[in-house]
PDB file of N, CA and C in Angstrom:
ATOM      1  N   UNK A   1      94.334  86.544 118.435  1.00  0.00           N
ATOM      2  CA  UNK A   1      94.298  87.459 117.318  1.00  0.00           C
ATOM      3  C   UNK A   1      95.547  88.334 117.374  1.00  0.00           C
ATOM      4  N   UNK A   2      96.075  88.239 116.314  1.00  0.00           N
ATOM      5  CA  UNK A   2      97.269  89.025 116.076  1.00  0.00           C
ATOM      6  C   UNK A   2      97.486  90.475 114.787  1.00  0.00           C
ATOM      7  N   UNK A   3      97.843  91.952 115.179  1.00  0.00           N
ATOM      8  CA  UNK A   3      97.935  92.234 113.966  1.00  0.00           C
ATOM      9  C   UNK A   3      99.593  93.042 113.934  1.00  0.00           C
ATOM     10  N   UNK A   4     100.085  92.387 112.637  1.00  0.00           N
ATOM     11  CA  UNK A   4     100.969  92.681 111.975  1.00  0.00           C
ATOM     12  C   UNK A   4     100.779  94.683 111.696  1.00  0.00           C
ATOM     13  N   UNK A   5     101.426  95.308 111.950  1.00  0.00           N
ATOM     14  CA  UNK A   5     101.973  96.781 111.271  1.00  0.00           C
ATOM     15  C   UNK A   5     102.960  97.414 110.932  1.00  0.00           C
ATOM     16  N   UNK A   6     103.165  96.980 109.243  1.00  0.00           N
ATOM     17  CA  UNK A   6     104.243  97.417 108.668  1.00  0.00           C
ATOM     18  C   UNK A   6     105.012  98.575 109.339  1.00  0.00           C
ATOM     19  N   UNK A   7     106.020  98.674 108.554  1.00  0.00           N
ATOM     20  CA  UNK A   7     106.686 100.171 109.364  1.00  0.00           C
ATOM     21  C   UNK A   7     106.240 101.002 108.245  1.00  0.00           C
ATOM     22  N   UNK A   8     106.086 101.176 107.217  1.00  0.00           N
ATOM     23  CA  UNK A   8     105.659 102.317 106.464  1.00  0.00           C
ATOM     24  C   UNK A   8     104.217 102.469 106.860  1.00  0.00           C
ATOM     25  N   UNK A   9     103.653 101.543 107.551  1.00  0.00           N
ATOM     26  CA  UNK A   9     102.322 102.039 107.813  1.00  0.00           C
ATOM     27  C   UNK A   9     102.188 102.405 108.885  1.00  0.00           C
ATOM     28  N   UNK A  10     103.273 102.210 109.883  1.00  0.00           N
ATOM     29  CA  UNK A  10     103.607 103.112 111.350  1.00  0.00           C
ATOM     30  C   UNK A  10     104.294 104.083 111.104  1.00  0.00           C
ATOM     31  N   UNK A  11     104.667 104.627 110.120  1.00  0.00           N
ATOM     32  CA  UNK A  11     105.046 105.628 109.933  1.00  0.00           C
ATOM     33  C   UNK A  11     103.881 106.681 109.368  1.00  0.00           C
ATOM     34  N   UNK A  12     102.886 106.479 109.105  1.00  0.00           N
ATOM     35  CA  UNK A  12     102.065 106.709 108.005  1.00  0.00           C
ATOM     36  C   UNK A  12     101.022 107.246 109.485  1.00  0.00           C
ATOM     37  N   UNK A  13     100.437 106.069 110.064  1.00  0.00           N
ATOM     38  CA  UNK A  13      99.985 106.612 111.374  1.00  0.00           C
ATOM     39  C   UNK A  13     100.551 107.502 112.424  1.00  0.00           C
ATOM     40  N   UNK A  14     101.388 107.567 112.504  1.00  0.00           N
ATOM     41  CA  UNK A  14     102.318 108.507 113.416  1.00  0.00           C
ATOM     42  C   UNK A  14     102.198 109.742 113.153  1.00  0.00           C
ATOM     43  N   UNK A  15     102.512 109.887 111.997  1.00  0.00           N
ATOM     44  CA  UNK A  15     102.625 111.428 111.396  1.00  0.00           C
ATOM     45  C   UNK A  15     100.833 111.600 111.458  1.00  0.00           C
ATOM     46  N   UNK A  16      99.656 110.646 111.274  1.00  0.00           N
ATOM     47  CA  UNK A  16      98.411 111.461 111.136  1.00  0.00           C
ATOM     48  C   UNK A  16      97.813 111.701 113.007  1.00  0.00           C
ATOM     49  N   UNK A  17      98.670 110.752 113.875  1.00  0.00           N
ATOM     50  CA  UNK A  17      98.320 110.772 115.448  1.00  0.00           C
ATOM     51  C   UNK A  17      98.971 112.326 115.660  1.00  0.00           C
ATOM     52  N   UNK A  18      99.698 112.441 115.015  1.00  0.00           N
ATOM     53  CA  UNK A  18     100.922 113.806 115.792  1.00  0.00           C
ATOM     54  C   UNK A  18     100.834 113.380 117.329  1.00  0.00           C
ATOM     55  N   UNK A  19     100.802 114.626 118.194  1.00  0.00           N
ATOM     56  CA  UNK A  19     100.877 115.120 119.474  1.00  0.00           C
ATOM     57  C   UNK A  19      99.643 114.461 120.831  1.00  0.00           C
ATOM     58  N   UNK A  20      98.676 113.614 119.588  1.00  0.00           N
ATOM     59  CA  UNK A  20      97.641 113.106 120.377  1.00  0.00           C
ATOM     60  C   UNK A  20      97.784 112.388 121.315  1.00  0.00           C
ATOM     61  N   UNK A  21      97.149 111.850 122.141  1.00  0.00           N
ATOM     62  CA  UNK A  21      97.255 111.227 123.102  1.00  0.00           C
ATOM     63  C   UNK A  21      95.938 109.894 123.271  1.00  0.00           C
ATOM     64  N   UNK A  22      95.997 108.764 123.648  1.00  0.00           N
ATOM     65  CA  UNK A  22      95.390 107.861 123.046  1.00  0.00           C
ATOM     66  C   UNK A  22      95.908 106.558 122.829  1.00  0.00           C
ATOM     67  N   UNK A  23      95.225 105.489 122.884  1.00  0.00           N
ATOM     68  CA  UNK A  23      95.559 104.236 122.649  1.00  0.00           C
ATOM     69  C   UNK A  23      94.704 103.938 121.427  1.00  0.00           C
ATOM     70  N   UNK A  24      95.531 102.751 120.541  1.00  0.00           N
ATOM     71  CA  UNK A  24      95.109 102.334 119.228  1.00  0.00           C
ATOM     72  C   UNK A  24      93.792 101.536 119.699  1.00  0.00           C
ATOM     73  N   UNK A  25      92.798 101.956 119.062  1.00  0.00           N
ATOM     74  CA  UNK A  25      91.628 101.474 118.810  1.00  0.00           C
ATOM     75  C   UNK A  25      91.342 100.942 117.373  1.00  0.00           C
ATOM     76  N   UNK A  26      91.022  99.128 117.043  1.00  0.00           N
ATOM     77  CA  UNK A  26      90.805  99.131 115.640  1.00  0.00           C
ATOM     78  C   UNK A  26      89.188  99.428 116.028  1.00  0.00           C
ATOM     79  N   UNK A  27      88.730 100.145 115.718  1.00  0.00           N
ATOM     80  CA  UNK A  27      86.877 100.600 115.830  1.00  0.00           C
ATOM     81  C   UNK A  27      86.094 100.426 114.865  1.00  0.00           C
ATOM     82  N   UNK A  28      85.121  99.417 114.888  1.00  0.00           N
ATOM     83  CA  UNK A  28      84.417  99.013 114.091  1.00  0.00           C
ATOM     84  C   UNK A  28      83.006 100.376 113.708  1.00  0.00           C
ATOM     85  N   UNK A  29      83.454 101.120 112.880  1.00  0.00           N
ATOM     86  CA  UNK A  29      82.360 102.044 112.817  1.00  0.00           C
ATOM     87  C   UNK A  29      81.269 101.438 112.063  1.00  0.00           C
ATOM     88  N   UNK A  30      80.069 102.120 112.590  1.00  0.00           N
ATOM     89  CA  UNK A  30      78.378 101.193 112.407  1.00  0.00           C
ATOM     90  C   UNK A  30      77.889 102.807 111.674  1.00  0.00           C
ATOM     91  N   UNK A  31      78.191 103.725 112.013  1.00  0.00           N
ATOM     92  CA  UNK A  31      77.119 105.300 112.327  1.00  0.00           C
ATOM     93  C   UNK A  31      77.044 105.255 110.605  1.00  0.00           C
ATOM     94  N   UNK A  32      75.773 105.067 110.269  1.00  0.00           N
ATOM     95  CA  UNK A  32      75.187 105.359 108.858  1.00  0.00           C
ATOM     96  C   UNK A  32      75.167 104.212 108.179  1.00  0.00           C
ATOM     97  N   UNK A  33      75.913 103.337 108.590  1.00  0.00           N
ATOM     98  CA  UNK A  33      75.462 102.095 107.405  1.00  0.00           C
ATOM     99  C   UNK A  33      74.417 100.843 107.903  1.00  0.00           C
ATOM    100  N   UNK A  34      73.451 101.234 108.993  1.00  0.00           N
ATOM    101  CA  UNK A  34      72.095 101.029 108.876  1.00  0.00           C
ATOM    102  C   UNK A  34      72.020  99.681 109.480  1.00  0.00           C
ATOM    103  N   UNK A  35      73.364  99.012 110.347  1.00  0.00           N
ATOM    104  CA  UNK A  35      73.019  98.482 111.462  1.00  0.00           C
ATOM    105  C   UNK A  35      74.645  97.343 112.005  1.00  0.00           C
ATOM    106  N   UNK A  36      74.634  96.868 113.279  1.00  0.00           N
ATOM    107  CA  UNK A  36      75.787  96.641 113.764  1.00  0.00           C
ATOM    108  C   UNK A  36      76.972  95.363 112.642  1.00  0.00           C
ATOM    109  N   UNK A  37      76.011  94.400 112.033  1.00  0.00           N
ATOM    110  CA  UNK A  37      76.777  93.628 110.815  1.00  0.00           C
ATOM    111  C   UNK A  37      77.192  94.875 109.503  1.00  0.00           C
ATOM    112  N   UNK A  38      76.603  95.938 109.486  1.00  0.00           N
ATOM    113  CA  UNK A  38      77.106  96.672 108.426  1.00  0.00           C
ATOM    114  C   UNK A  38      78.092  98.148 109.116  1.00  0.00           C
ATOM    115  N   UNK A  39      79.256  97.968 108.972  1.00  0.00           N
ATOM    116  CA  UNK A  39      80.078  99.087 109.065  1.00  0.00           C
ATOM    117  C   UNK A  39      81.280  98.699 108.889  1.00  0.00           C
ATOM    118  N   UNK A  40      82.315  99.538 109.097  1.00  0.00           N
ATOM    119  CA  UNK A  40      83.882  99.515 108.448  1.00  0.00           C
ATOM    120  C   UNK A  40      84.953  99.718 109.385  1.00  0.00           C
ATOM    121  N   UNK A  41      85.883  99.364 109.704  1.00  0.00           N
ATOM    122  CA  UNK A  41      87.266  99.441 110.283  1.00  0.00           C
ATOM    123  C   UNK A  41      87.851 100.603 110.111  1.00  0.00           C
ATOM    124  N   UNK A  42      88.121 101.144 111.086  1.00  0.00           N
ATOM    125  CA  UNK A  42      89.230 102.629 111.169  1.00  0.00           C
ATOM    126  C   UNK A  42      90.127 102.560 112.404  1.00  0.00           C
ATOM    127  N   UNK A  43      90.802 103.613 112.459  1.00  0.00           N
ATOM    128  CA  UNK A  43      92.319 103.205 113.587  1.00  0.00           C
ATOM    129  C   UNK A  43      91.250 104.420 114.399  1.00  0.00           C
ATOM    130  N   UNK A  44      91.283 104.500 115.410  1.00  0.00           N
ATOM    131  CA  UNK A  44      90.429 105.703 116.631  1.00  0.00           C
ATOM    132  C   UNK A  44      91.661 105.534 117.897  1.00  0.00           C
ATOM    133  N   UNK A  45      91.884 106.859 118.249  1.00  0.00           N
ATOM    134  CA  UNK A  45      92.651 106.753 119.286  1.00  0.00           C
ATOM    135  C   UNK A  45      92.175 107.635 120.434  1.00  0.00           C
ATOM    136  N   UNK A  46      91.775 106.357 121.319  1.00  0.00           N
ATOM    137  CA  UNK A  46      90.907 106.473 122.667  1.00  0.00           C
ATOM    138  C   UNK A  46      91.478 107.300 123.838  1.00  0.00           C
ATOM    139  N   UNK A  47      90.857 107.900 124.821  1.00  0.00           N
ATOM    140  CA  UNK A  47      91.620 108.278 125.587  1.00  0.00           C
ATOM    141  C   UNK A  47      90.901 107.397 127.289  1.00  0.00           C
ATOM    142  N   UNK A  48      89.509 106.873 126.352  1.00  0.00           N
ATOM    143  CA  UNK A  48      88.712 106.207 127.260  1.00  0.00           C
ATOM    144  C   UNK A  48      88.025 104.696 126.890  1.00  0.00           C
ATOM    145  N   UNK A  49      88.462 103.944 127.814  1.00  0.00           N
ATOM    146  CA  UNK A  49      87.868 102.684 127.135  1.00  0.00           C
ATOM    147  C   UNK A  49      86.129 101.756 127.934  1.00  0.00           C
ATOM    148  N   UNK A  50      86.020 100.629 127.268  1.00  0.00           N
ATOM    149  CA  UNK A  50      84.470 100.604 128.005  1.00  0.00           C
ATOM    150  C   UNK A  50      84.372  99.326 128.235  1.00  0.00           C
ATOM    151  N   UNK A  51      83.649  99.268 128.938  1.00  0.00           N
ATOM    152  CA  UNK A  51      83.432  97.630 129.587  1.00  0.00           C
ATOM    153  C   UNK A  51      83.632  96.635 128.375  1.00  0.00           C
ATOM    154  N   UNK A  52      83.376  96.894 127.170  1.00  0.00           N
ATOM    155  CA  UNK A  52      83.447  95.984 125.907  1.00  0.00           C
ATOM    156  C   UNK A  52      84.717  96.188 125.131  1.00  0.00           C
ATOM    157  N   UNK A  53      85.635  96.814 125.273  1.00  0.00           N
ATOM    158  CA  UNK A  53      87.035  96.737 125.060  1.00  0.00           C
ATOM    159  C   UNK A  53      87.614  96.136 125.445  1.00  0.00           C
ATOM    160  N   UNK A  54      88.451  95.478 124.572  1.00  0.00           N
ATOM    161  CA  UNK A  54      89.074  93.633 124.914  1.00  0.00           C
ATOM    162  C   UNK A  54      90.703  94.326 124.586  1.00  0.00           C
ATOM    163  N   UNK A  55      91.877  94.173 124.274  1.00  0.00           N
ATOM    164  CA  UNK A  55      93.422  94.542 124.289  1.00  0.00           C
ATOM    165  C   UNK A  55      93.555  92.517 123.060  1.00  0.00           C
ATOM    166  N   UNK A  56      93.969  93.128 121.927  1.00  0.00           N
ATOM    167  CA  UNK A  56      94.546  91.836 120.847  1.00  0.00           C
ATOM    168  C   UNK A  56      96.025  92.434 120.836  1.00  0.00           C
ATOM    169  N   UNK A  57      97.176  91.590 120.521  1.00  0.00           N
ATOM    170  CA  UNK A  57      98.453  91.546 120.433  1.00  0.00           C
ATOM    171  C   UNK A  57      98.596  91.890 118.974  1.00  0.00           C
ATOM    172  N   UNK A  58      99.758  93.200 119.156  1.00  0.00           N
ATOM    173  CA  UNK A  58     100.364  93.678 117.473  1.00  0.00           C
ATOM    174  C   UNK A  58     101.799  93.471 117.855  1.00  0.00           C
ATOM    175  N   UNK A  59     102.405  94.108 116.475  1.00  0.00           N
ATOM    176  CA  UNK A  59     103.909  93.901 116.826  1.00  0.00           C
ATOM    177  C   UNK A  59     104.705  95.425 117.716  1.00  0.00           C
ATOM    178  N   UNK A  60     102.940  96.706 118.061  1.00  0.00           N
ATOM    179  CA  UNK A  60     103.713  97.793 118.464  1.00  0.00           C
ATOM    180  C   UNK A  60     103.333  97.540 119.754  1.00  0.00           C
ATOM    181  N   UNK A  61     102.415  96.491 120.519  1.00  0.00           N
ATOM    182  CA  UNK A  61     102.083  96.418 121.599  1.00  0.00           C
ATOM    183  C   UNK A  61     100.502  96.624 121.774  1.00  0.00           C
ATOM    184  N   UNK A  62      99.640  96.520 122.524  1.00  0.00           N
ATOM    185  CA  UNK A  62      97.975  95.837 122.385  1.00  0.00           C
ATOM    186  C   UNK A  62      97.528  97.015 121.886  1.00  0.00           C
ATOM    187  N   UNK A  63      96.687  96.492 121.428  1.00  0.00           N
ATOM    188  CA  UNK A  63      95.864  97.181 120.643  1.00  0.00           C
ATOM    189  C   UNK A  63      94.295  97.257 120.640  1.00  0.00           C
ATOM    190  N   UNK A  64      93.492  98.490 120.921  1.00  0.00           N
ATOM    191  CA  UNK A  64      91.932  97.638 121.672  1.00  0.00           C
ATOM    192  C   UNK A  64      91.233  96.903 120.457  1.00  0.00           C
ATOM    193  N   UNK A  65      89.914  96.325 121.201  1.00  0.00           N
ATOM    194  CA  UNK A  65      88.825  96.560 119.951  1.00  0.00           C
ATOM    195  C   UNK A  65      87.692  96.037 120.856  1.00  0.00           C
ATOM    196  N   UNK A  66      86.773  96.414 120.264  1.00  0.00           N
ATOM    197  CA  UNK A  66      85.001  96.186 120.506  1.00  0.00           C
ATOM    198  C   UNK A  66      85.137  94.442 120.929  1.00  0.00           C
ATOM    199  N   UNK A  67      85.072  93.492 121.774  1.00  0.00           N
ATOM    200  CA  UNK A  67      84.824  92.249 121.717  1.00  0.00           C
ATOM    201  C   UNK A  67      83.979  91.738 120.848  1.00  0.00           C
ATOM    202  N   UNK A  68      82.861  92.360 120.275  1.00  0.00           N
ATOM    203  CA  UNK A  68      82.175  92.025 119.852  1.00  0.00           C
ATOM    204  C   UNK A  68      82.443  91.824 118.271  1.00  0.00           C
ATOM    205  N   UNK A  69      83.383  92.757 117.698  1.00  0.00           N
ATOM    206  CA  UNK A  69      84.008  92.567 116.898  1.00  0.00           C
ATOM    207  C   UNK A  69      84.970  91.661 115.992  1.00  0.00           C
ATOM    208  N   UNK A  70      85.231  91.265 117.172  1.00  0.00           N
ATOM    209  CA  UNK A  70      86.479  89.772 116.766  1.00  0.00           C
ATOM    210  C   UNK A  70      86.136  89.080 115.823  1.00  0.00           C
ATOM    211  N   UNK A  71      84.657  88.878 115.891  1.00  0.00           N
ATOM    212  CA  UNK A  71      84.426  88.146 114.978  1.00  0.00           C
ATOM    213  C   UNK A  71      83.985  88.967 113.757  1.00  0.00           C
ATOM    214  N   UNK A  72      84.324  89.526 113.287  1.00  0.00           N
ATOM    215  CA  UNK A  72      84.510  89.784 112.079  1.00  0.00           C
ATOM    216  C   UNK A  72      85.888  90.025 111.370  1.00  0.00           C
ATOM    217  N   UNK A  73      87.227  89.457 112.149  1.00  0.00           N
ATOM    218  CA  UNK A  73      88.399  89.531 111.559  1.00  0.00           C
ATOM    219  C   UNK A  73      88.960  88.472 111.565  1.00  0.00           C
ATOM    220  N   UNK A  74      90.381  88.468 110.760  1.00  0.00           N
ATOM    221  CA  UNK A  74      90.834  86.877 111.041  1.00  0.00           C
ATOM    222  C   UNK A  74      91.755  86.373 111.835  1.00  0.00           C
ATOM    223  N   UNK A  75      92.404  85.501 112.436  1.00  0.00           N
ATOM    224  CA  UNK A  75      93.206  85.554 113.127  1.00  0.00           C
ATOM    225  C   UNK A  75      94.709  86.466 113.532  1.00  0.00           C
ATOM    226  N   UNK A  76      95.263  86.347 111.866  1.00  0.00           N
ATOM    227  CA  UNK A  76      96.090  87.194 111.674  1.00  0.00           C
ATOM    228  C   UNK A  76      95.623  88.371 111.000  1.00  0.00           C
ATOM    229  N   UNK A  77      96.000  89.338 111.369  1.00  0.00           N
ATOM    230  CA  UNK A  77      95.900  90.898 110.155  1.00  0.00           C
ATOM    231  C   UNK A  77      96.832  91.380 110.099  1.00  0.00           C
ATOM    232  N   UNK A  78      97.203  92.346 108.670  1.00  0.00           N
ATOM    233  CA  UNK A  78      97.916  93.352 108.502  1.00  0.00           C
ATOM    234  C   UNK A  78      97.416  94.784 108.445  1.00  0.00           C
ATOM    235  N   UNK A  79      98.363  95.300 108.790  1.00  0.00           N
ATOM    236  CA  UNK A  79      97.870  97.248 108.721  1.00  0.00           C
ATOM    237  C   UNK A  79      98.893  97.528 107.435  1.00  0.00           C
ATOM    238  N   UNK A  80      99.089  97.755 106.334  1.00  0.00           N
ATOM    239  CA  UNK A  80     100.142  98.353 105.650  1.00  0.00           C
ATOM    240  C   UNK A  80      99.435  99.782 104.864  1.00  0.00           C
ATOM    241  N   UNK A  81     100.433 100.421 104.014  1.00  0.00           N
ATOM    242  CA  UNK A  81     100.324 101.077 103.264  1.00  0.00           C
ATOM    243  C   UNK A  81     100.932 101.337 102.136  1.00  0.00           C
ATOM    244  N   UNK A  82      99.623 101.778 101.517  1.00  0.00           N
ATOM    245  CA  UNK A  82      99.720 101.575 100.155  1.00  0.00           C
ATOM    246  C   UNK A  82     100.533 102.882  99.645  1.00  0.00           C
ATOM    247  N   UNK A  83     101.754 102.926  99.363  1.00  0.00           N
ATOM    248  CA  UNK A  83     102.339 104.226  99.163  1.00  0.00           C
ATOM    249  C   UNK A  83     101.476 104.935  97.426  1.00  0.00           C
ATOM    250  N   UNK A  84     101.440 104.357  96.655  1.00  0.00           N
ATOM    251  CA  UNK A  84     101.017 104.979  95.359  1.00  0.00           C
ATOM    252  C   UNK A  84      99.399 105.116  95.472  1.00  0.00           C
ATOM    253  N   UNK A  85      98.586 104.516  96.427  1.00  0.00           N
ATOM    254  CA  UNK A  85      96.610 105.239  96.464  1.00  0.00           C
ATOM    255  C   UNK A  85      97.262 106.249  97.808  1.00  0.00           C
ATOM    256  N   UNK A  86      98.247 106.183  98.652  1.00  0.00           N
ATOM    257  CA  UNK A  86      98.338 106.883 100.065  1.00  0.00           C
ATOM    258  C   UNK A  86      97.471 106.416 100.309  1.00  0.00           C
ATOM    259  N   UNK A  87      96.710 105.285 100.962  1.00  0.00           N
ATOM    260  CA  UNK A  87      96.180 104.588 101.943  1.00  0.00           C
ATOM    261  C   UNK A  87      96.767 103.141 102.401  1.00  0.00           C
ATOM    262  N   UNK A  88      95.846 103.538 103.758  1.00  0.00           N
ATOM    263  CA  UNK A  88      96.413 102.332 104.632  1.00  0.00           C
ATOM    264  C   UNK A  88      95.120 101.410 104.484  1.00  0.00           C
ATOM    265  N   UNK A  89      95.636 100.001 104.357  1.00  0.00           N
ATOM    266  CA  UNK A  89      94.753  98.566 104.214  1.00  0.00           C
ATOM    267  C   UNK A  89      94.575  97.859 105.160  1.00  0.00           C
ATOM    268  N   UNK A  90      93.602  97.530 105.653  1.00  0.00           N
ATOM    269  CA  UNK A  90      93.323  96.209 106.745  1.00  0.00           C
ATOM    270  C   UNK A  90      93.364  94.871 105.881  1.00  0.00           C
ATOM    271  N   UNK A  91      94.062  94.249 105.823  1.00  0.00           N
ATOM    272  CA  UNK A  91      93.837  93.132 105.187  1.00  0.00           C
ATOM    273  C   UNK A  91      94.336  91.881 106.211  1.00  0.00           C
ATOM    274  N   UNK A  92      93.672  90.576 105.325  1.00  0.00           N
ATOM    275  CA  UNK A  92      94.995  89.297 106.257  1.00  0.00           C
ATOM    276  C   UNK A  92      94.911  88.733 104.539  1.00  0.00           C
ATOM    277  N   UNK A  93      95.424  87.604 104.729  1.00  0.00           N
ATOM    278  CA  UNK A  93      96.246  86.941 103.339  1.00  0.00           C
ATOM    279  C   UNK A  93      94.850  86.067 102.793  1.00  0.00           C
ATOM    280  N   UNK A  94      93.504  86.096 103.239  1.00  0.00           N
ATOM    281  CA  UNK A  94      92.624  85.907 102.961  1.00  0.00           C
ATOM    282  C   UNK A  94      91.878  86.934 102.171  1.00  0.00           C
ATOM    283  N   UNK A  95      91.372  88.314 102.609  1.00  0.00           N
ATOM    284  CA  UNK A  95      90.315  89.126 102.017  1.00  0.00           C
ATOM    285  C   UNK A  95      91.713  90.476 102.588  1.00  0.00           C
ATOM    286  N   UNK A  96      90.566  91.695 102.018  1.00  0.00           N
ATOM    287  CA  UNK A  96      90.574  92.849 102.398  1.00  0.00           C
ATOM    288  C   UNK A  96      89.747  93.260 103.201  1.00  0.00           C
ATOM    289  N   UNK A  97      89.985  93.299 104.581  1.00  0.00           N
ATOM    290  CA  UNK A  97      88.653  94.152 105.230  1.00  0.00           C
ATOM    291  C   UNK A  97      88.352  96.145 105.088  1.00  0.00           C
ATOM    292  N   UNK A  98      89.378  96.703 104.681  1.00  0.00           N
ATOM    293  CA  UNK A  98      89.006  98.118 104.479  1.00  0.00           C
ATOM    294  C   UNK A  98      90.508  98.615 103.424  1.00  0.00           C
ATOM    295  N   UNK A  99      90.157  98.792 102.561  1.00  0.00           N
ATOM    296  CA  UNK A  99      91.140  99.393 101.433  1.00  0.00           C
ATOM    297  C   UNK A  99      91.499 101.482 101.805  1.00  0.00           C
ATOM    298  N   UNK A 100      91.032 101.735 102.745  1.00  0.00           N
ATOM    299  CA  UNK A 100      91.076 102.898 103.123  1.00  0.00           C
ATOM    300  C   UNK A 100      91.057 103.101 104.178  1.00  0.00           C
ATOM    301  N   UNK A 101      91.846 102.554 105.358  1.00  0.00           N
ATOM    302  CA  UNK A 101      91.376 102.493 106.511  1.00  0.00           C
ATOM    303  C   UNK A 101      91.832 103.903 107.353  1.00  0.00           C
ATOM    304  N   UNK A 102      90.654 104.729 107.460  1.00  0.00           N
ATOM    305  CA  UNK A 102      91.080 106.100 108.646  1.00  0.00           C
ATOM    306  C   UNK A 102      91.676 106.299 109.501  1.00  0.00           C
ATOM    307  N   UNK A 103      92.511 106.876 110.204  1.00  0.00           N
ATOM    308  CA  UNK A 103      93.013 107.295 111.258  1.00  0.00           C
ATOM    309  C   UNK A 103      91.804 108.302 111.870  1.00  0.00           C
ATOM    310  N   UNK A 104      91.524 108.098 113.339  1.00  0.00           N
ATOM    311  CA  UNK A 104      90.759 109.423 113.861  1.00  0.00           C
ATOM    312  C   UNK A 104      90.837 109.282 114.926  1.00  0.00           C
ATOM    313  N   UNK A 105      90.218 110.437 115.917  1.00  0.00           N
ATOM    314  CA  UNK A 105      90.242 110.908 116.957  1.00  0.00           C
ATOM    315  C   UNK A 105      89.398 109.979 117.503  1.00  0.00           C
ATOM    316  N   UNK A 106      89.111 110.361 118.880  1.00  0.00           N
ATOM    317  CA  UNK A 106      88.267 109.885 119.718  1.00  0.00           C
ATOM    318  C   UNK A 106      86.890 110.104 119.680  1.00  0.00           C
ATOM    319  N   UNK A 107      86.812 111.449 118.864  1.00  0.00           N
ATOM    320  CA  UNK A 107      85.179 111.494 118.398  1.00  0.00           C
ATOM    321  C   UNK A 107      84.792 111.189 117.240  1.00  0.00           C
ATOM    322  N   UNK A 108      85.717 110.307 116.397  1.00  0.00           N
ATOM    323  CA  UNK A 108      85.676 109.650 114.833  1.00  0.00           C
ATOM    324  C   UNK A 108      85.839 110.437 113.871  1.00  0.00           C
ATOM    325  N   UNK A 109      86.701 112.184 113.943  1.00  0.00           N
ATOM    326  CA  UNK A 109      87.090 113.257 113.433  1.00  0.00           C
ATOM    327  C   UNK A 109      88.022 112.639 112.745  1.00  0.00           C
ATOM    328  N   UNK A 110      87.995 112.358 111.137  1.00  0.00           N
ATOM    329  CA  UNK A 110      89.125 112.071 110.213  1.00  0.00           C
ATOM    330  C   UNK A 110      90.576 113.139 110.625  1.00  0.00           C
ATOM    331  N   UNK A 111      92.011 112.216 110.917  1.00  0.00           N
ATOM    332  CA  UNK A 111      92.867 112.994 110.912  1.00  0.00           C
ATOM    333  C   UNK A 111      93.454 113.149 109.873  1.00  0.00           C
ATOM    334  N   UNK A 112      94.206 114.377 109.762  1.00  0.00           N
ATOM    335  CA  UNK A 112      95.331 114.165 108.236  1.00  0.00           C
ATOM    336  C   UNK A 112      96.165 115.222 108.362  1.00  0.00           C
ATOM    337  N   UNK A 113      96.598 114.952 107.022  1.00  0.00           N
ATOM    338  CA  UNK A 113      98.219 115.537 107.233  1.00  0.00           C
ATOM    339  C   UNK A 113      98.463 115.760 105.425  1.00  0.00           C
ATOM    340  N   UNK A 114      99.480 116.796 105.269  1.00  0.00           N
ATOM    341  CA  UNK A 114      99.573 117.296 104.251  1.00  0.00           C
ATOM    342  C   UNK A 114     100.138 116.177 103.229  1.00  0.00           C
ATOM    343  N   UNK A 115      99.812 115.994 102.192  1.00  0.00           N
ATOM    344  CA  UNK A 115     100.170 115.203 101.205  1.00  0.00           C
ATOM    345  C   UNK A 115     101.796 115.319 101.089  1.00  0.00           C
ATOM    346  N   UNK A 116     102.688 114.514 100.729  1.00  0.00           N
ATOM    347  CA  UNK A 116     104.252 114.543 101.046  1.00  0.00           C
ATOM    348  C   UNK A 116     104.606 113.687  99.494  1.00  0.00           C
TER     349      UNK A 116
END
């Protein structure tokens, strides 16, 4: 599994990580949508990882995720951004997996940054 991340969309993450400290987590969030096949993709940056954290190859260097997860992505992915919605997309050249994909903390605290 491989994911592609534009540079406008590493740029885009950078500025919402600031000063944090943390490794890229793609984190399959479950909390509210009522069970483990139902939830959504966000960027989480870990400072702690867990027996079920696996390391997939990007172009900024590994990147975690849930093992259990894998299977719900495709071989290849992209991270880009969408400069005119200001969001960032999980997609591969098949589907969209998250048209809004979050940046957050380690306790799933949405980060952000002033509109530019």
């Amino acid at each position: 599994m491989h994911v592609h991340i534009t540079d406008r969309a590493l740029e885009r993450i950078e500025s919402l990580k600031g000063e944090r400290e943390g490794q890229m987590h793609l984190f399959y969030e479950t909390e509210g949508c009522g069970c483990g096949n139902s939830g959504i993709f966000e960027i989480r940056y870990v400072t702690e990882t867990t027996p079920e954290d696996v390391e997939i190859e990007s172009n900024i260097g590994p990147i975690l995720i849930k093992n259990w997860t894998k299977v719900f992505l495709d071989e290849q992915m992209k991270i880009d951004f969408l400069e005119d919605r200001r969001t960032l997309v999980l997609k591969s050249d098949g589907q969209v997996f998250n048209s809004n994909l979050l940046v957050t903390d380690g306790t799933g605290c949405q980060l952000n940054v002033p509109s530019r």
